[in-house]
Protein backbone atom coordinates (compact mmCIF):
# COMPACT_ATOMS: atom_id res chain seq x y z
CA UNK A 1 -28.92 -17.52 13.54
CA UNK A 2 -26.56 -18.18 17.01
CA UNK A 3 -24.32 -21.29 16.65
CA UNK A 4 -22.55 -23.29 18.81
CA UNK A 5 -19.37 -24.68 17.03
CA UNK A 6 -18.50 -26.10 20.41
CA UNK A 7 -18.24 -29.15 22.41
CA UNK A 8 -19.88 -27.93 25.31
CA UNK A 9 -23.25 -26.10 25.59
CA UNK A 10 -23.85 -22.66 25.66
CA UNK A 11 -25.97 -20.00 27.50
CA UNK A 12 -25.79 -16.38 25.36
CA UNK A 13 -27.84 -13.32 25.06
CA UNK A 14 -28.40 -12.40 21.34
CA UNK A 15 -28.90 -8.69 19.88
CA UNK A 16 -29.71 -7.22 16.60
CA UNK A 17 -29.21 -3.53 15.86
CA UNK A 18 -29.81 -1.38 12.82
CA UNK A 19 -26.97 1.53 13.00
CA UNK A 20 -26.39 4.53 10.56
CA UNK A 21 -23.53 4.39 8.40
CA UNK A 22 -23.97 8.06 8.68
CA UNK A 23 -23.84 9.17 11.87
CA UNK A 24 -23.19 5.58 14.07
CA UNK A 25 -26.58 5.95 15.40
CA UNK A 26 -28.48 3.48 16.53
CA UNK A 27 -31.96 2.80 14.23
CA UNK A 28 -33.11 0.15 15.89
CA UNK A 29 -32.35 -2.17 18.55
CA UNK A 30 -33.58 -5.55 19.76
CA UNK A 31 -32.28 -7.79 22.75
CA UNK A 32 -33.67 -11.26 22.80
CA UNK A 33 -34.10 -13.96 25.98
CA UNK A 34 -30.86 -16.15 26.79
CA UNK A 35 -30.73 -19.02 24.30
CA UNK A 36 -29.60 -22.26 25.42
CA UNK A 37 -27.52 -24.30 22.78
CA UNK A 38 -26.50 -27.70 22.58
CA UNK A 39 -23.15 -28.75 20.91
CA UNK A 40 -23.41 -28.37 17.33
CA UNK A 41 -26.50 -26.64 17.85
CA UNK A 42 -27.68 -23.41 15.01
CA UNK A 43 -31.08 -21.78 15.69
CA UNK A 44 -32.62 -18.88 14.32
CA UNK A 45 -33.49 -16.59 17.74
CA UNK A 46 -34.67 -13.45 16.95
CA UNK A 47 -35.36 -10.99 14.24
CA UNK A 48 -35.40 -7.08 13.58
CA UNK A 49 -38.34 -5.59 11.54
CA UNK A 50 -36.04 -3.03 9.33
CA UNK A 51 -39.06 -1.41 7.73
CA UNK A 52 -38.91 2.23 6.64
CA UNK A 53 -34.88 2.27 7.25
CA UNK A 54 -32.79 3.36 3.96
CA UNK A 55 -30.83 0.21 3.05
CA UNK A 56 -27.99 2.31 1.59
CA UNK A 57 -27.23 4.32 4.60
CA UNK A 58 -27.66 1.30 7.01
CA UNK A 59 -26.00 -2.16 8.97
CA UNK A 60 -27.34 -4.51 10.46
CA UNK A 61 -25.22 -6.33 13.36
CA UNK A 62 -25.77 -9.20 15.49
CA UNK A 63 -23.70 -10.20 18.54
CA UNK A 64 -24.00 -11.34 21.95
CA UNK A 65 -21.91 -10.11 24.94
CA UNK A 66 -18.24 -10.09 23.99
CA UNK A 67 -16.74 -8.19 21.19
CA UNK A 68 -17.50 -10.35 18.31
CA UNK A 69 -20.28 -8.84 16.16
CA UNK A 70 -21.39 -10.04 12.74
CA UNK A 71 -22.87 -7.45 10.17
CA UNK A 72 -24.26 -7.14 6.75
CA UNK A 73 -25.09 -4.17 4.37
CA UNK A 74 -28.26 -3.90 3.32
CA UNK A 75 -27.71 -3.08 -0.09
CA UNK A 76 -25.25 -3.95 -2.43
CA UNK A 77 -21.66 -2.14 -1.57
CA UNK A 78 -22.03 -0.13 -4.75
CA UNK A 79 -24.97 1.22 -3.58
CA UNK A 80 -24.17 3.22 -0.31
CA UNK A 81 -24.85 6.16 -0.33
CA UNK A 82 -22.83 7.92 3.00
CA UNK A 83 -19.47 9.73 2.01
CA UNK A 84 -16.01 8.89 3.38
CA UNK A 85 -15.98 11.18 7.09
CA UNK A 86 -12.47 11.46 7.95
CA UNK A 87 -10.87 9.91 10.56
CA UNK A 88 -8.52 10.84 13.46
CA UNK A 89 -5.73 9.10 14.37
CA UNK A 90 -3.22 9.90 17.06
CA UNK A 91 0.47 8.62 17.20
CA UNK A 92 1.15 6.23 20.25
CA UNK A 93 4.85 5.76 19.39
CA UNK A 94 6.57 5.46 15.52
CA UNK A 95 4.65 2.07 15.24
CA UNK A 96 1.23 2.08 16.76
CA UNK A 97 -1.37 4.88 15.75
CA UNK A 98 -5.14 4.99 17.33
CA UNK A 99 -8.14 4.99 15.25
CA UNK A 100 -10.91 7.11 16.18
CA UNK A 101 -13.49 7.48 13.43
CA UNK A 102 -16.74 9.35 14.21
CA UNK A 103 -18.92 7.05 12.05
CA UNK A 104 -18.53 3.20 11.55
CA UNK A 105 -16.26 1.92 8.95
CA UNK A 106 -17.02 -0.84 7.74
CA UNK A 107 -15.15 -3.57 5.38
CA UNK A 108 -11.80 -1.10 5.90
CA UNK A 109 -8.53 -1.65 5.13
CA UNK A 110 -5.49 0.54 6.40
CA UNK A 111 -1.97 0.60 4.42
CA UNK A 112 1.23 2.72 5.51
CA UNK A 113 4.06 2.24 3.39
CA UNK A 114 5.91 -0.83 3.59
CA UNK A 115 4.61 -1.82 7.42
CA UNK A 116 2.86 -4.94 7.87
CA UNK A 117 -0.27 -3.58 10.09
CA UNK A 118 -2.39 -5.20 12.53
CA UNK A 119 -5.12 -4.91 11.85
CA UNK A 120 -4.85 -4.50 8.24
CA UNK A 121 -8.81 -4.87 7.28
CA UNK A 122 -11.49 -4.61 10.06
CA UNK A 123 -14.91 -3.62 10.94
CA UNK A 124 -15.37 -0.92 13.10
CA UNK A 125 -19.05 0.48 14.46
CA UNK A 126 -18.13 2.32 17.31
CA UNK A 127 -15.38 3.70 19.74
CA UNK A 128 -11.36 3.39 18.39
CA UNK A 129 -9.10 0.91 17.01
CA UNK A 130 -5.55 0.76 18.00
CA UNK A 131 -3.29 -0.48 14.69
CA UNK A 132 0.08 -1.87 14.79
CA UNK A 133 3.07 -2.11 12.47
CA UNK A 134 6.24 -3.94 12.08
CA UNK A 135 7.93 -0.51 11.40
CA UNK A 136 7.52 3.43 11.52
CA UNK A 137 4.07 4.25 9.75
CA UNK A 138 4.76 6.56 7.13
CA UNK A 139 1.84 7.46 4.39
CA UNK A 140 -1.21 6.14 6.54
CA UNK A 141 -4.26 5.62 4.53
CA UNK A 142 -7.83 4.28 4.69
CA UNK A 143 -10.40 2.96 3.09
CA UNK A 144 -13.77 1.38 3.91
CA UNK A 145 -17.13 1.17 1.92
CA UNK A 146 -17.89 4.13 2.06
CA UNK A 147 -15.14 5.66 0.00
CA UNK A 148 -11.36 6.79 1.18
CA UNK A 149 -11.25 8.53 3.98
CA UNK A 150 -8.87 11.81 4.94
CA UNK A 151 -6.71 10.99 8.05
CA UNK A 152 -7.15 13.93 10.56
CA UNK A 153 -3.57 13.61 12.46
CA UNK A 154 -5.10 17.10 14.43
């Protein structure tokens, strides 16, 4: 479903991909034409067959260009079944540490301390996330779906 909240109308290109929670490969992938919306507008423009993929081990995402992307599990949380990888993080200063997981996290939340972080919970599926604090980060920690994840600071 693409919506246009706005006041003026919009011209996007919608996507749907299946990706492992696994590995952060991409299952299956689907780009559909530009669709033309109207203020106020909601349309259903596309869909994915998901047929044969394991719906504990799997996300779906939708998005067009930008870095906004939507996603839903395709099981119950309870249910996945893909353990916690760790992560690495590298220090950029005493407040700001870089995120670079080697599968998707998804539904995560990061605590150090004390510090107020930003971003505190997010949804990563690829590359790295940069994470700021209001002070030193001392004790990092992570958790997503998946499970709690070690913090490789290698």
């Amino acid at each position: 479903m693409l919506v246009n909240d706005g006041r003026e109308p919009i011209a996007r290109t919608p996507f749907l991909r299946a990706v492992s929670l696994a590995t952060g490969d991409v299952l299956r992938d689907k780009v559909f034409r530009v669709a033309e919306l109207a203020p106020s507008e909601r349309r259903v423009v596309g869909s994915l067959d998901l047929g044969g993929l394991d719906p504990t081990t799997t996300v779906l995402c939708a998005a067009t260009e930008g870095p906004e992307v939507a996603w839903t599990l395709l099981c119950e949380p309870k249910e996945i079944e893909v353990s916690a990888a760790a992560v690495r993080a590298r220090s950029i200063g005493s407040e700001r540490v870089l995120l670079e997981p080697a599968t998707p996290l998804v539904d995560a939340r990061v605590t150090a301390g004390t510090a107020r972080l930003s971003p505190r919970t997010f949804t990563l599926l690829a590359g790295s996330l940069e994470v700021r604090a209001d002070s030193p980060l001392e004790d990092l920690r992570l958790r997503s779906v998946a499970g709690s994840h070690e913090i490789d600071w290698s």
